[in-house]
C-alpha atoms as a PDB file:
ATOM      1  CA  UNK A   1       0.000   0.000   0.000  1.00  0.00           C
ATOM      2  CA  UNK A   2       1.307   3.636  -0.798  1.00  0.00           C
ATOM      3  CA  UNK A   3       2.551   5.559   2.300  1.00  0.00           C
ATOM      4  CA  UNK A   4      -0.554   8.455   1.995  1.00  0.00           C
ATOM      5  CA  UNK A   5      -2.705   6.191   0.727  1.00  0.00           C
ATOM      6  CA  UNK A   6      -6.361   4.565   2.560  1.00  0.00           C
ATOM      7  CA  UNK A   7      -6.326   0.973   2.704  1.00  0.00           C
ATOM      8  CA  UNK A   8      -9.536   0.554   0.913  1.00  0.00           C
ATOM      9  CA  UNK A   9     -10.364  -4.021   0.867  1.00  0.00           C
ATOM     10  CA  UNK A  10     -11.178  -5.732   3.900  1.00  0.00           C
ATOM     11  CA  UNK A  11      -7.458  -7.194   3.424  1.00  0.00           C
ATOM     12  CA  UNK A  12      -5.284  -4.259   3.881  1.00  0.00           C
ATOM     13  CA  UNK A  13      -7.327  -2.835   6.814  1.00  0.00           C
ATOM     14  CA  UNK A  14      -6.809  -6.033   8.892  1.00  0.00           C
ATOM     15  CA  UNK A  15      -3.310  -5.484   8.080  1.00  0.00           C
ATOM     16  CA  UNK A  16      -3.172  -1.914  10.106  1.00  0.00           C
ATOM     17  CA  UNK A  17      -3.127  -4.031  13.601  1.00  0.00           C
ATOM     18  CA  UNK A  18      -5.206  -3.335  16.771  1.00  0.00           C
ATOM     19  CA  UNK A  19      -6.408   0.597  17.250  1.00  0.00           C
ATOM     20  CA  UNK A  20      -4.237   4.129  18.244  1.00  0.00           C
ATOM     21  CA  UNK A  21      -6.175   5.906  20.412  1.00  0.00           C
ATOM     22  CA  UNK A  22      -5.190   9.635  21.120  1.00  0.00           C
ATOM     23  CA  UNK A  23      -6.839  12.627  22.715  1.00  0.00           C
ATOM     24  CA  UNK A  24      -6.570  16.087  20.784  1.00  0.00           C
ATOM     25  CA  UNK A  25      -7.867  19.660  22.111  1.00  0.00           C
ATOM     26  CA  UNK A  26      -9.245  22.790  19.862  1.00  0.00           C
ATOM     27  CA  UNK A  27      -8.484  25.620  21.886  1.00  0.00           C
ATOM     28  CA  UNK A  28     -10.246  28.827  20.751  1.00  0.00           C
ATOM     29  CA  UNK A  29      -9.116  32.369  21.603  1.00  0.00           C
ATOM     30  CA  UNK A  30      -9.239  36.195  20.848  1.00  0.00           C
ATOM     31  CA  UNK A  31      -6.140  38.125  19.579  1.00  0.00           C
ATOM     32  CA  UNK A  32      -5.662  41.062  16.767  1.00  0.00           C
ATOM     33  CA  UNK A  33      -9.626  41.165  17.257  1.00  0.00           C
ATOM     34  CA  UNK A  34     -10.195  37.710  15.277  1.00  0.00           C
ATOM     35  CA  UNK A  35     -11.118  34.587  16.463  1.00  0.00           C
ATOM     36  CA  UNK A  36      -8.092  31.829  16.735  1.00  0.00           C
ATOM     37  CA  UNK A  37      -7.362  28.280  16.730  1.00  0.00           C
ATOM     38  CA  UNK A  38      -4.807  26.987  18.289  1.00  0.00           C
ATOM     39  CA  UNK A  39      -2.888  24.434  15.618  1.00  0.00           C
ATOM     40  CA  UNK A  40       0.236  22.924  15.010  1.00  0.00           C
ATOM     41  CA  UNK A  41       2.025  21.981  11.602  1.00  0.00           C
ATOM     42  CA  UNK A  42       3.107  18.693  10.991  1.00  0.00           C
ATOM     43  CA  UNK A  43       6.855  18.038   9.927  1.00  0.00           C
ATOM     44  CA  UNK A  44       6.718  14.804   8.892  1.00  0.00           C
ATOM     45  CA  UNK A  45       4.493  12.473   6.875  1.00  0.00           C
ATOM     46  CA  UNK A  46       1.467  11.775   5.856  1.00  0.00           C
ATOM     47  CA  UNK A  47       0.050  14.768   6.108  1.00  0.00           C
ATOM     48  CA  UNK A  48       3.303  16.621   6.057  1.00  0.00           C
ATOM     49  CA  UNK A  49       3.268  20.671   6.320  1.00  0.00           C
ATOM     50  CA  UNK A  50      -0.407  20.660   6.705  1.00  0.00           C
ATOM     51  CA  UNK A  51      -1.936  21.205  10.276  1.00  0.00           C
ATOM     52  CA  UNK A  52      -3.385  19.510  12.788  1.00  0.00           C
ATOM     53  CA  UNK A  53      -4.949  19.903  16.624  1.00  0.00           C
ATOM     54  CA  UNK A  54      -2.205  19.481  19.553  1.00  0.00           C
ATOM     55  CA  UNK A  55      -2.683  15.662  20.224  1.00  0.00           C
ATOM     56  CA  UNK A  56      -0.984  12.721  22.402  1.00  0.00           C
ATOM     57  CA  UNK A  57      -1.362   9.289  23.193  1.00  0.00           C
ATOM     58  CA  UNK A  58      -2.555   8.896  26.761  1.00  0.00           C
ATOM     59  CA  UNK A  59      -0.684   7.926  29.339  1.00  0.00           C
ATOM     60  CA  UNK A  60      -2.422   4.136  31.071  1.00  0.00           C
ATOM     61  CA  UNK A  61      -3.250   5.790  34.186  1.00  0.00           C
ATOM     62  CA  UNK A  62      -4.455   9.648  32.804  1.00  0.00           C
ATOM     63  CA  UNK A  63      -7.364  10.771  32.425  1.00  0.00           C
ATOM     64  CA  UNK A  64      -8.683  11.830  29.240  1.00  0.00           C
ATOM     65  CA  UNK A  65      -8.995  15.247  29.649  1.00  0.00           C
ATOM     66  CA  UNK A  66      -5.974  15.534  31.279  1.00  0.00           C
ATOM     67  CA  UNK A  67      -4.023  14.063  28.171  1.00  0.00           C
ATOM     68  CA  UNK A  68      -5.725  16.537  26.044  1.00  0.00           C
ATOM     69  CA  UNK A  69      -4.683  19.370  27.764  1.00  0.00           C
ATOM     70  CA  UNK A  70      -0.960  18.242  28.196  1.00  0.00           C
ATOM     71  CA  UNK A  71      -0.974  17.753  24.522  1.00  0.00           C
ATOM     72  CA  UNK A  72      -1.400  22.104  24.292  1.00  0.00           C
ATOM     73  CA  UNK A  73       0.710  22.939  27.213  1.00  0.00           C
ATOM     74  CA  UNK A  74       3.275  24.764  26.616  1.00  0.00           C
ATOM     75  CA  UNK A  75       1.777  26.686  25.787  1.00  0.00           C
ATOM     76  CA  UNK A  76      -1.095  27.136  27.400  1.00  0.00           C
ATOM     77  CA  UNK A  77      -1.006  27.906  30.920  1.00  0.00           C
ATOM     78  CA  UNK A  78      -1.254  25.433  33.229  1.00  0.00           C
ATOM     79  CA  UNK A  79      -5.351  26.027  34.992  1.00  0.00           C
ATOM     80  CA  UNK A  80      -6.368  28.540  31.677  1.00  0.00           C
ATOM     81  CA  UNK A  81      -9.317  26.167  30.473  1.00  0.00           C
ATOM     82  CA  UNK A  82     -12.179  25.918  33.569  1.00  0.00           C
ATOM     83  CA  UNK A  83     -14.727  24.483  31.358  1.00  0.00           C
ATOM     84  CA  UNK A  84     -13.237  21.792  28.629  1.00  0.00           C
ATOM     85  CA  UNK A  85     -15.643  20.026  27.138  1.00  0.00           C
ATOM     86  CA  UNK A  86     -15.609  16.738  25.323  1.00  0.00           C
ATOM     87  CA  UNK A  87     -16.434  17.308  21.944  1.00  0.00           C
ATOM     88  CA  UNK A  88     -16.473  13.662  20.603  1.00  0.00           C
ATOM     89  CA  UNK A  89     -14.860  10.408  19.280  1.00  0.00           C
ATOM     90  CA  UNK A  90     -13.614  10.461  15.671  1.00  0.00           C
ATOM     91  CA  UNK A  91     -13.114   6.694  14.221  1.00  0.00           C
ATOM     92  CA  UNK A  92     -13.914   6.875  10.448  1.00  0.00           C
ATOM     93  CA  UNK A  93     -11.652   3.743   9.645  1.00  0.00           C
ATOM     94  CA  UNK A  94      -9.621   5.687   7.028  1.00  0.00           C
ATOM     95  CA  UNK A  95      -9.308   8.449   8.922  1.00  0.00           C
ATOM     96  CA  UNK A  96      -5.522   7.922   9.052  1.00  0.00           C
ATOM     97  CA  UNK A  97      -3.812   5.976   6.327  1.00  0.00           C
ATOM     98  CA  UNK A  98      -0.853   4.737   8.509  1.00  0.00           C
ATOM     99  CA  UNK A  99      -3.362   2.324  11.147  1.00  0.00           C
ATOM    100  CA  UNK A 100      -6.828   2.032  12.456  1.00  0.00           C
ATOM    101  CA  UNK A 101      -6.809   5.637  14.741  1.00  0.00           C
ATOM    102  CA  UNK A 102      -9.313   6.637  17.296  1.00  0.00           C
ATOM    103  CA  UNK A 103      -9.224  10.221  18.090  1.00  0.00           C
ATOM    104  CA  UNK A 104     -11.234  11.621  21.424  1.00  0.00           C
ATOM    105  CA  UNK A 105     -11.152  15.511  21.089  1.00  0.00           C
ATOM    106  CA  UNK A 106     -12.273  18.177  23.736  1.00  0.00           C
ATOM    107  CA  UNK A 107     -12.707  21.765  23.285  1.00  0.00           C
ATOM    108  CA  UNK A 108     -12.264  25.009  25.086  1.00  0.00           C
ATOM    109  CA  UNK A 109     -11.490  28.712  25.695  1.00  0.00           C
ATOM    110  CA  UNK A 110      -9.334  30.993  27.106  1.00  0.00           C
ATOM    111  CA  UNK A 111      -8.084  34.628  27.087  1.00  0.00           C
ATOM    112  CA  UNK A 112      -5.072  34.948  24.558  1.00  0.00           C
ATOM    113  CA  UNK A 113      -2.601  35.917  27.597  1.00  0.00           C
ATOM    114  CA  UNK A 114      -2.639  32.611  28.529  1.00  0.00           C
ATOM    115  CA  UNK A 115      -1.009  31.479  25.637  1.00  0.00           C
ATOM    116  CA  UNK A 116       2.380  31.775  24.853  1.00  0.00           C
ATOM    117  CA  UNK A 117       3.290  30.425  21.294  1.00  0.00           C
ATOM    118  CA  UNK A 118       7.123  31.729  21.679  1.00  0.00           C
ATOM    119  CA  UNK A 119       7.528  28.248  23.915  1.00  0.00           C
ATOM    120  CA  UNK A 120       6.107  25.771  21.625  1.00  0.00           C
ATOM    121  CA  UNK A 121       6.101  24.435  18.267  1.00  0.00           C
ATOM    122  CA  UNK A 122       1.810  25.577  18.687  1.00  0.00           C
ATOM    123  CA  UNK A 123       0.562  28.701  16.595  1.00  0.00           C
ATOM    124  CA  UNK A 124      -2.762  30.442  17.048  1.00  0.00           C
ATOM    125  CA  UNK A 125      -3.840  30.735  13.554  1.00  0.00           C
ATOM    126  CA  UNK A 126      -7.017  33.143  12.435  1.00  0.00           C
ATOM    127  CA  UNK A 127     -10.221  30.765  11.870  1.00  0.00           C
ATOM    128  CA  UNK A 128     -10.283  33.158   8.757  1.00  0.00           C
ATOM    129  CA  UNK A 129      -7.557  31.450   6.975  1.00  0.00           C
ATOM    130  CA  UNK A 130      -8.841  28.356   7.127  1.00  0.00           C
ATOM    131  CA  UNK A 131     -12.178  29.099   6.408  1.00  0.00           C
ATOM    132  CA  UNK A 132     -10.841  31.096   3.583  1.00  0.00           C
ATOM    133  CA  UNK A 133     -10.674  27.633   1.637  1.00  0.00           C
ATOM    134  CA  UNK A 134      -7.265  27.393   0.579  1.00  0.00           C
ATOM    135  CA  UNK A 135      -5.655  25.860   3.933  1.00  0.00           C
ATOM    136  CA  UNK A 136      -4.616  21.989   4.185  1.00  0.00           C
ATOM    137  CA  UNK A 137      -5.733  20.078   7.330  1.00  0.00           C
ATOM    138  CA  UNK A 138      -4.116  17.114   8.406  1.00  0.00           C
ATOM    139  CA  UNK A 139      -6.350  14.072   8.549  1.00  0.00           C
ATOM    140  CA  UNK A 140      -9.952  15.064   9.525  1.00  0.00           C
ATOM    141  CA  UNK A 141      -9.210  17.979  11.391  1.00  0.00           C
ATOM    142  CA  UNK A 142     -11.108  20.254   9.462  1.00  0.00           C
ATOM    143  CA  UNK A 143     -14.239  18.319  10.089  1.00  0.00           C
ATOM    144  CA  UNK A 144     -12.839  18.914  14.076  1.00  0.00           C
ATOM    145  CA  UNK A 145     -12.596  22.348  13.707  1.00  0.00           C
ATOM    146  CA  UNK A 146     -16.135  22.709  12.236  1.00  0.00           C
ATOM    147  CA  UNK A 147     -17.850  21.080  14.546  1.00  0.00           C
ATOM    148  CA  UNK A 148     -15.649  22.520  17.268  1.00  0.00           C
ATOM    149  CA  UNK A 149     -16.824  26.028  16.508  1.00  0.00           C
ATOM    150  CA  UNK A 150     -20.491  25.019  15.853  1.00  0.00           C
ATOM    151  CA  UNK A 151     -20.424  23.452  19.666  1.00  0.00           C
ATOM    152  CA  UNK A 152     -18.170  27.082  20.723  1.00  0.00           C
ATOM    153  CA  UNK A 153     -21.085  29.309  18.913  1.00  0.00           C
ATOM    154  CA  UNK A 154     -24.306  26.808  20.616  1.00  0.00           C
ATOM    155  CA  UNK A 155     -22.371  27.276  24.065  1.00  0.00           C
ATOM    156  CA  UNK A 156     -22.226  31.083  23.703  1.00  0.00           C
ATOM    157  CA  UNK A 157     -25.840  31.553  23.154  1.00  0.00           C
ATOM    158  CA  UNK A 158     -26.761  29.085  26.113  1.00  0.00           C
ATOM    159  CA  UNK A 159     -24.188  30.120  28.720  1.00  0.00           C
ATOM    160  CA  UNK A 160     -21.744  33.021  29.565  1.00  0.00           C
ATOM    161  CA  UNK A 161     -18.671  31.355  28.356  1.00  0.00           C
ATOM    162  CA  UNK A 162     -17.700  34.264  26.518  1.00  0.00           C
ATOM    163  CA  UNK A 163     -16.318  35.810  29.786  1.00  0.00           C
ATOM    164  CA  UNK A 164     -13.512  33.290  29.461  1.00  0.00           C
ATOM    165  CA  UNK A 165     -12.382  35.020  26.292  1.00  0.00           C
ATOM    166  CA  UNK A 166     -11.952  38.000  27.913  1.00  0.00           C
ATOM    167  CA  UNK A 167      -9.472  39.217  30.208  1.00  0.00           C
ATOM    168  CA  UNK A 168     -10.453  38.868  34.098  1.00  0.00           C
ATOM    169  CA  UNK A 169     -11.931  42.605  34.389  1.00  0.00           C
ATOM    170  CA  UNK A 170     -13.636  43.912  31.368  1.00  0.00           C
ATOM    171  CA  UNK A 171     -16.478  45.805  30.240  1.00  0.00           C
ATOM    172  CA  UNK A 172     -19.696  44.953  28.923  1.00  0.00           C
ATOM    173  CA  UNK A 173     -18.842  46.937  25.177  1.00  0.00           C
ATOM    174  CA  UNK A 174     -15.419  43.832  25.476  1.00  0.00           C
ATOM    175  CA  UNK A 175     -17.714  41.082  26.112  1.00  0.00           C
ATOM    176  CA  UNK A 176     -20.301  42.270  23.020  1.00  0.00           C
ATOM    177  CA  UNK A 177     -17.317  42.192  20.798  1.00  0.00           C
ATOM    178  CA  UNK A 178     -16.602  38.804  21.528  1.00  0.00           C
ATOM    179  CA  UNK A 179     -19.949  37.539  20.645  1.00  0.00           C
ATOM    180  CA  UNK A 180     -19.257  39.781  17.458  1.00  0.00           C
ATOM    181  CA  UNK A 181     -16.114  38.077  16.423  1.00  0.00           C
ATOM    182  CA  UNK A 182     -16.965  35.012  16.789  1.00  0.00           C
ATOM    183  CA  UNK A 183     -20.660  35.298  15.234  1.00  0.00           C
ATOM    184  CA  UNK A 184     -19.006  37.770  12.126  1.00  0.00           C
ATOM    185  CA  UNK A 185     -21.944  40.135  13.448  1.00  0.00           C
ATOM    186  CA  UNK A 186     -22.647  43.477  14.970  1.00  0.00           C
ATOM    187  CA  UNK A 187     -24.848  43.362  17.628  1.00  0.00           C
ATOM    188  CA  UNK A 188     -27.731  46.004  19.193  1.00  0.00           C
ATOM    189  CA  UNK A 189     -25.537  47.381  21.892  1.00  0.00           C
ATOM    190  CA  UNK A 190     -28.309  48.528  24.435  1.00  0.00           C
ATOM    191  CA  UNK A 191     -30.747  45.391  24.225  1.00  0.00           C
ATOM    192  CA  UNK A 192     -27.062  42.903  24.471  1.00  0.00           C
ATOM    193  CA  UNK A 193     -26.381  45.484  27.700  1.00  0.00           C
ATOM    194  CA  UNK A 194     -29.815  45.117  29.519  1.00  0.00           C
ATOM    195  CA  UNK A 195     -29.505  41.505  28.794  1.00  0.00           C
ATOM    196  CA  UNK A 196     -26.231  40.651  30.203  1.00  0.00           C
ATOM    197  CA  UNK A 197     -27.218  42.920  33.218  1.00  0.00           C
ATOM    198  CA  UNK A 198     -30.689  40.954  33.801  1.00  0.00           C
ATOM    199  CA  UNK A 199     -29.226  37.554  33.621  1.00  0.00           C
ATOM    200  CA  UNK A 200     -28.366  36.185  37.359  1.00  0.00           C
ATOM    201  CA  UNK A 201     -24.532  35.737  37.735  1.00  0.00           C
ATOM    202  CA  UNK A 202     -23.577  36.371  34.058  1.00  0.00           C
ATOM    203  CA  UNK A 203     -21.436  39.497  35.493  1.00  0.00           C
ATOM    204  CA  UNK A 204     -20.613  40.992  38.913  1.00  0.00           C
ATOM    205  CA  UNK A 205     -18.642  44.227  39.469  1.00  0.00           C
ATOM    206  CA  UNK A 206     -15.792  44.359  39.147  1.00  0.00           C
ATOM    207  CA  UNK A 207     -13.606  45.466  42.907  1.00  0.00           C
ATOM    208  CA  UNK A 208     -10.808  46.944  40.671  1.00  0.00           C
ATOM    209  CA  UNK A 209     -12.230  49.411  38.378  1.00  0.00           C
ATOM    210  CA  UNK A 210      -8.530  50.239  37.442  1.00  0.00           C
ATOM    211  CA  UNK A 211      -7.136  53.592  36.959  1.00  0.00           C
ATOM    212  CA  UNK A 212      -9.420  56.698  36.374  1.00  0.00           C
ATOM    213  CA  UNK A 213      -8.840  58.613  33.295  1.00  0.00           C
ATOM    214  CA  UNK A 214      -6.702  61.663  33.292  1.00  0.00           C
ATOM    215  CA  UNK A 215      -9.923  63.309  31.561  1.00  0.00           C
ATOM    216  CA  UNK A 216     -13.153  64.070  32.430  1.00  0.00           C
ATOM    217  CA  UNK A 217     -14.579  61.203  31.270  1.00  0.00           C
ATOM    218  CA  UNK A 218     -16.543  58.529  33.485  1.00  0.00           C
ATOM    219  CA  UNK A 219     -14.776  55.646  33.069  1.00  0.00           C
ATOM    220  CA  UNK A 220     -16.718  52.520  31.937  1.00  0.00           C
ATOM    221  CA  UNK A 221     -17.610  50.114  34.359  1.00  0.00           C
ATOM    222  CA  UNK A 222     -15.786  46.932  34.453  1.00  0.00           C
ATOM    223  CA  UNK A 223     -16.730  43.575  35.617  1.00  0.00           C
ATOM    224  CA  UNK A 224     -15.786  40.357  36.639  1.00  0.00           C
ATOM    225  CA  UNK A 225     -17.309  36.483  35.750  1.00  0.00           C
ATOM    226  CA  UNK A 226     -16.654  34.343  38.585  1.00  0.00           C
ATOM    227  CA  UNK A 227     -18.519  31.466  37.409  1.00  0.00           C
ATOM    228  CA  UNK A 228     -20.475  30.087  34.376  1.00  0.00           C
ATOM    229  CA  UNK A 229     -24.219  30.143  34.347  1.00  0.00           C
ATOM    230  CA  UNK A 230     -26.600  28.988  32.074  1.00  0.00           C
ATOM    231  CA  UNK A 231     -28.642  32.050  30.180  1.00  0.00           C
ATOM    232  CA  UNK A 232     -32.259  31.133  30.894  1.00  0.00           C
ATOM    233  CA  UNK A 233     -33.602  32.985  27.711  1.00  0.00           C
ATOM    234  CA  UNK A 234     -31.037  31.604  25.832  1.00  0.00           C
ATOM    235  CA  UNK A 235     -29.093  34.340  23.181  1.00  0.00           C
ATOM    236  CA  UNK A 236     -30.459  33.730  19.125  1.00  0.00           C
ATOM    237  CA  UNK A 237     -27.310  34.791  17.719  1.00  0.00           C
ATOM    238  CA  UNK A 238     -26.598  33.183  14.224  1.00  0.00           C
ATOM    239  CA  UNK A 239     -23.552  33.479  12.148  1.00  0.00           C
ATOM    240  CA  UNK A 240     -23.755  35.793   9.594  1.00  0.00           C
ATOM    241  CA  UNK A 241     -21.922  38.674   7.158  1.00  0.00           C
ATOM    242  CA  UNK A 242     -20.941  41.792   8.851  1.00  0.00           C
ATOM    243  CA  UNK A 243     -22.473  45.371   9.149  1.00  0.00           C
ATOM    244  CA  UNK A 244     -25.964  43.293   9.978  1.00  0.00           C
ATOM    245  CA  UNK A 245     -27.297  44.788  13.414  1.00  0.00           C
ATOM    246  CA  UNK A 246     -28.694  41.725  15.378  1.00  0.00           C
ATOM    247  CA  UNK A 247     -30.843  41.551  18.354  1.00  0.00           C
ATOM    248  CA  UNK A 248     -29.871  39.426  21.313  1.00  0.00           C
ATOM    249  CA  UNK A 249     -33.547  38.101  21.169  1.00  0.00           C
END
């Protein structure tokens, strides 16, 4: 059989021996005002110089989630996901022309000062690029990455995980524009306000309202997320173009 090719007759796939399982982790953040993934490129074959989600084989006495996450860090920061989430189990039988692969794949967030690329062979790449059409994904890791951002958008309208994407004091105008990146819409400023405010433990003040500006200004209030809570009239955000005002519903 070729070395990038599927083994494709009962035959050759008993030939790939007894299953690789591994546990991979889309991590999603906010930098340069886009919406990233965090990815690494493979140097060797198959697959080679395209890109794939930070994987590892798990160690016989780890937990799964905990081998996901050790497969991103470096350079992630050690505590920076409170909230992964198991996205599911990929097993398509050619999904990997080398042997019968099993890949269990979580997802999360975090703010983008938790990750430090410098340390790691890991790059946060714009979910633009590879959306764009024209980028290579290694195995089925752009059928991941879709379904990782369809599960990031149906969590954002349901909870207040976009808090996490932000830093740990911000203002209500920094949490809209995450909803706005990663929807690709603009968004009714006063009714996404009053509903943010109305919603039980989406947002507390903040203790440390920072400095005061040298100006006259008022500066804006600033606010903290100390836990996740589930919106109870959930958000109807849908992805769409841009310059299209949207109400929260």
């Amino acid at each position: 059989m070729e070395p990038n090719s599927f083994p494709k007759t009962p035959e050759e796939q008993g030939n790939l021996g007894p299953p690789v399982i591994s546990c991979h982790i889309a991590i999603f953040s906010i930098a340069n005002n886009q919406l990233m993934l965090l990815l690494a490129e493979r140097s060797e074959g198959p697959f080679r110089f395209q890109w794939e989600l930070p994987g590892t084989t798990p160690a016989p006495t780890e937990e799964l989630s905990a081998s996901a996450i050790r497969a991103a860090t470096p350079p992630l920061a050690p505590l920076a996901i409170d909230d992964l989430q198991q996205l599911g189990v990929y097993s398509e039988p050619t999904r990997d022309p080398r042997h019968r692969s099993i890949a269990i794949v979580y997802w999360g967030v975090t703010h983008h000062s938790n990750i430090d690329t410098a340390s790691s062979g890991l790059q946060l790449i714009p979910i633009s690029e590879w959306q764009a059409g024209d980028f290579r994904f290694a195995f089925d890791h752009l059928q991941i990455a879709i379904d990782a951002l369809e599960a990031l958008r149906q969590s954002l309208n349901s909870t207040s995980l976009a808090t996490r994407l932000c830093a740990s004091a911000f203002t209500i105008s920094e949490l809209q524009r995450v909803y706005e990146v990663i929807f690709g819409i603009e968004i009714a400023a006063g009714n996404f306000h009053r509903k943010v405010q109305s919603t039980p433990g989406f947002i507390t003040a903040a203790l440390d309202q920072g400095q005061k500006p040298k100006g006259r200004g008022r500066p804006a209030q600033r606010f903290n997320s100390p836990a996740l809570v589930q919106v109870a009239s959930p958000f109807q955000f849908q992805p769409e173009p841009r310059h299209h005002q949207t109400d929260p519903g």
